[in-house]
N, C-alpha and C. Protein backbone atom coordinates (compact mmCIF):
# COMPACT_ATOMS: atom_id res chain seq x y z
N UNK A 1 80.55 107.09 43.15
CA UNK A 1 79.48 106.59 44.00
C UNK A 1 80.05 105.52 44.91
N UNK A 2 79.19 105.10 45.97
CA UNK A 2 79.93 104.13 46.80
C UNK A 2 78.90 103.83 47.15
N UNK A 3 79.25 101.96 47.14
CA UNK A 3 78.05 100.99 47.63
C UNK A 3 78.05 100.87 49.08
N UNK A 4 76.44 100.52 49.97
CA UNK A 4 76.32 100.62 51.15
C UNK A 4 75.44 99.31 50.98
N UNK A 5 75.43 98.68 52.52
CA UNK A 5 74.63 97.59 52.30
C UNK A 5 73.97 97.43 53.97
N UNK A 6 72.72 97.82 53.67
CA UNK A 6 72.03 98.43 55.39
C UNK A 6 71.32 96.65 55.22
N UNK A 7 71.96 96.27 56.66
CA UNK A 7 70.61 95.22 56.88
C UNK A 7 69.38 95.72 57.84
N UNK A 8 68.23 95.12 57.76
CA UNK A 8 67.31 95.92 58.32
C UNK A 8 66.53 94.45 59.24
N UNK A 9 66.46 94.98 60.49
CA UNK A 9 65.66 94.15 61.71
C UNK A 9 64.39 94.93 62.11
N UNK A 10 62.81 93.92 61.26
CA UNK A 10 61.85 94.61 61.09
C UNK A 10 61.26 94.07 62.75
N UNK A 11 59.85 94.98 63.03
CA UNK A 11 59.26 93.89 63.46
C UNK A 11 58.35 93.12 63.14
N UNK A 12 57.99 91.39 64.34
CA UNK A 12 57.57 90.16 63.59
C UNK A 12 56.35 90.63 62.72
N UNK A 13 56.31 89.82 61.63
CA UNK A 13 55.46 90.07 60.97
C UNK A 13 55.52 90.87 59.85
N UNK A 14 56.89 91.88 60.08
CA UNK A 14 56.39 93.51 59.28
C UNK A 14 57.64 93.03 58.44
N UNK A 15 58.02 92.43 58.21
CA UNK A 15 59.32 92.43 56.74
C UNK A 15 58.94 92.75 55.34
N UNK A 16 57.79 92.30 54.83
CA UNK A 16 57.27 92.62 53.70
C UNK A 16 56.73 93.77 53.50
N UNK A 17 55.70 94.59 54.77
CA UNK A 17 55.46 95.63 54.56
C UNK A 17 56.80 96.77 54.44
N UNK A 18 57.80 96.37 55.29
CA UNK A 18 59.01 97.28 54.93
C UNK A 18 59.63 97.32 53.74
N UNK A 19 59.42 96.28 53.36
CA UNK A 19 60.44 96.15 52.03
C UNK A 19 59.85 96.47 51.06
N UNK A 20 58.47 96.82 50.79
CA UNK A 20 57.19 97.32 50.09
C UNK A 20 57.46 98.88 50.29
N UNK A 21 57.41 99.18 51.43
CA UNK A 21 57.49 100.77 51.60
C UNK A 21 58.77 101.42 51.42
N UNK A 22 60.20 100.51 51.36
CA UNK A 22 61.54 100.73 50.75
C UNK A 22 61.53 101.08 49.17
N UNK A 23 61.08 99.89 48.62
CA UNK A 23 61.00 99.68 47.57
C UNK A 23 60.16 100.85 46.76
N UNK A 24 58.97 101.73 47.77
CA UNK A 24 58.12 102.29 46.86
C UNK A 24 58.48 103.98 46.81
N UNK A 25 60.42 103.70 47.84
CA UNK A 25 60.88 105.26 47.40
C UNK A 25 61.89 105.35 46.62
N UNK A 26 62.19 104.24 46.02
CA UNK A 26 62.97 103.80 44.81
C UNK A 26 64.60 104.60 45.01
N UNK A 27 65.03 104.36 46.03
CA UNK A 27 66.24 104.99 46.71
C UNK A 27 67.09 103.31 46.65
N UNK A 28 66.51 102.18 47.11
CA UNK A 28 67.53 100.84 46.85
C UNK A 28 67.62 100.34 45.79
N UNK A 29 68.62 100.02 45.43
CA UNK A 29 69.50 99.25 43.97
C UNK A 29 68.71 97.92 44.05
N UNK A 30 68.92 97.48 45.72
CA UNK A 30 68.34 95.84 45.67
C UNK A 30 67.64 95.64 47.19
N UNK A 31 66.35 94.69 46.95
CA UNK A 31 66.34 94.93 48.66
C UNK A 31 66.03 93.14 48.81
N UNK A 32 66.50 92.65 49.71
CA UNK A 32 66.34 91.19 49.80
C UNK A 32 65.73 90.92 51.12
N UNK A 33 65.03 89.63 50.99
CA UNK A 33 64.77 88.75 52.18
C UNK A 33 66.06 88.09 52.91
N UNK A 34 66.32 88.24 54.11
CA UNK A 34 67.62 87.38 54.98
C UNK A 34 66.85 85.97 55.78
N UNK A 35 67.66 85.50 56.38
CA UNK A 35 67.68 84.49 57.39
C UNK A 35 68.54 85.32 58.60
N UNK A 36 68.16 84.80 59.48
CA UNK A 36 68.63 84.93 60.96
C UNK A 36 68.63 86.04 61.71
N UNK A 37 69.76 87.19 62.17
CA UNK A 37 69.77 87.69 62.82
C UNK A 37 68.54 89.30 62.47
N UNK A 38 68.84 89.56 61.02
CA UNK A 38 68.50 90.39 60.63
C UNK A 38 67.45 89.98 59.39
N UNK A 39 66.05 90.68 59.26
CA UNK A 39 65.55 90.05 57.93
C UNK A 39 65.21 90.78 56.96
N UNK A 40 65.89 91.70 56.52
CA UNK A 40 66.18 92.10 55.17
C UNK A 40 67.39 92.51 54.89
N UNK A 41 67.89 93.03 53.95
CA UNK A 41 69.33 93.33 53.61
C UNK A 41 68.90 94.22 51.74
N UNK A 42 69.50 95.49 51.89
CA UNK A 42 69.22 96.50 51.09
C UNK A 42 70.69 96.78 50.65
N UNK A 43 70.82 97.34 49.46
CA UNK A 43 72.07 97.98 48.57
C UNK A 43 71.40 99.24 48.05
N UNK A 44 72.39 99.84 48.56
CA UNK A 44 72.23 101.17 48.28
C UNK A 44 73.63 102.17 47.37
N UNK A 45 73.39 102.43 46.70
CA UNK A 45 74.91 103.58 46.07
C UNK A 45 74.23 104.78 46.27
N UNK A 46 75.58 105.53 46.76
CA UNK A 46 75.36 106.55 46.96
C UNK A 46 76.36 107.86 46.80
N UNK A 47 75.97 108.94 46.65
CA UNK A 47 76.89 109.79 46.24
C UNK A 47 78.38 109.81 46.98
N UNK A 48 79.51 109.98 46.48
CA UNK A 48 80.34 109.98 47.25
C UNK A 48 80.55 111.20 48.21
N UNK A 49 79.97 112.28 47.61
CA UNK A 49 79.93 113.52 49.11
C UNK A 49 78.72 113.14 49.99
N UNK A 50 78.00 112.64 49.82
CA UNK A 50 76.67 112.20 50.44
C UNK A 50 77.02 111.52 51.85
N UNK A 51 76.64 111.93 53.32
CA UNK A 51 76.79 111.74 54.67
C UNK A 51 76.25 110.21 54.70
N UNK A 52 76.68 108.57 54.85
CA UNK A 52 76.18 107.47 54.70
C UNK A 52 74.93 107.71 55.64
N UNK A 53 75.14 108.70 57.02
CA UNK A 53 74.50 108.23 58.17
C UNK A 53 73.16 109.00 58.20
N UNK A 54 73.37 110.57 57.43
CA UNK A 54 72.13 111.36 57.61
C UNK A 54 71.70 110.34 55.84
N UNK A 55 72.00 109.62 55.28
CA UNK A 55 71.01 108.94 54.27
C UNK A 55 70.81 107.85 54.79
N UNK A 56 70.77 106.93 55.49
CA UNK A 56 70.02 106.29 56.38
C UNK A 56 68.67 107.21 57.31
N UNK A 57 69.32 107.76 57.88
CA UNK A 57 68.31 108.47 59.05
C UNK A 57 67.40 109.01 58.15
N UNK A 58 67.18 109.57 56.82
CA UNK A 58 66.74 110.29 55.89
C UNK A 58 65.52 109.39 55.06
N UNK A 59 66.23 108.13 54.74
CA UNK A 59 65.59 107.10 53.71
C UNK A 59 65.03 106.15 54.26
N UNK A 60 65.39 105.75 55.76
CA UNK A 60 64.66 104.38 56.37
C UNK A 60 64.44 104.69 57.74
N UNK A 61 65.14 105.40 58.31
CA UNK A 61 64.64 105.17 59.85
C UNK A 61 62.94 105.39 60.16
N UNK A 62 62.72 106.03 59.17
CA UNK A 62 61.05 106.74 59.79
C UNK A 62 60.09 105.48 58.86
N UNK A 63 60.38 104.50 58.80
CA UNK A 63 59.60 103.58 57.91
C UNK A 63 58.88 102.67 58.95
N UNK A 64 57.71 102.55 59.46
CA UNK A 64 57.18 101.67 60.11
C UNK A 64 57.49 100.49 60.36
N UNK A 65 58.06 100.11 60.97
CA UNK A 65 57.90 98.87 61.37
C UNK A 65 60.06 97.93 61.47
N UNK A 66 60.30 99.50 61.24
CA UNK A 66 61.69 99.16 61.07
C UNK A 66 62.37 99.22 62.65
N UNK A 67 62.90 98.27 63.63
CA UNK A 67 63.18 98.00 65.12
C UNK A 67 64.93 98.67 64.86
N UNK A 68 65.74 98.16 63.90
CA UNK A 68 67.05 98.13 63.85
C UNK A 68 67.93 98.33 62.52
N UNK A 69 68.88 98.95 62.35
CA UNK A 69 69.68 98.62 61.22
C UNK A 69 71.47 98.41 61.23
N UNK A 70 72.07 97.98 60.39
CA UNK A 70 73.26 97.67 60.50
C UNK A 70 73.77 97.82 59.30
N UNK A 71 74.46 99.13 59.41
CA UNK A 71 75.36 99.60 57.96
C UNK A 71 76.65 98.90 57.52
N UNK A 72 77.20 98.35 56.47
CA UNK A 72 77.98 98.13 56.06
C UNK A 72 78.57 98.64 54.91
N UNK A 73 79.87 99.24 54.63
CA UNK A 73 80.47 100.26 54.16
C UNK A 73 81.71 98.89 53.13
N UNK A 74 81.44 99.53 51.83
CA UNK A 74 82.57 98.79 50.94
C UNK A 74 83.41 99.31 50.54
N UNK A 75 84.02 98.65 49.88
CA UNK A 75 85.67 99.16 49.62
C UNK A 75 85.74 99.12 47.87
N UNK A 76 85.99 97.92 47.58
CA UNK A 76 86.28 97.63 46.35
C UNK A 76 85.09 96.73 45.71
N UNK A 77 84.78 96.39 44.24
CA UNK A 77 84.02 95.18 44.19
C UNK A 77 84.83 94.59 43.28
N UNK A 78 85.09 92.87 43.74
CA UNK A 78 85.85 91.98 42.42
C UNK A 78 84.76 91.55 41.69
């Protein structure tokens, strides 16, 4: 499996409802509140044959209120 870590840029207002409607397809490991640029931040594992980009487009893009996202791809964990 391999960890992914999507931050998500809702719009104002809508962070909680996103992270409510993330949360209620039980696809994230973890989904958090951020500061600044971006305001949530999600962990995701995922299969290692599994396309990172069609499971984004698949699991969050069609979620109301979601403006932006920014994938981050890991390597190792210490």
């Amino acid at each position: 499996m391999q960890c992914v870590f999507v931050q998500i840029k809702t719009a104002l207002g809508r962070a909680y409802d996103v992270a409510d409607a993330l949360a209620q397809r039980e696809v994230a490991s973890e989904i958090y509140s951020t500061s600044g640029e971006y305001d949530l931040m999600a962990k995701f594992y995922i299969e290692d044959e599994e396309d990172i980009g069609h499971f984004v487009n698949r699991n969050l893009h069609d979620i109301a209120g979601i403006e932006r996202t920014f994938t981050t791809l890991t390597f190792k964990a210490f």
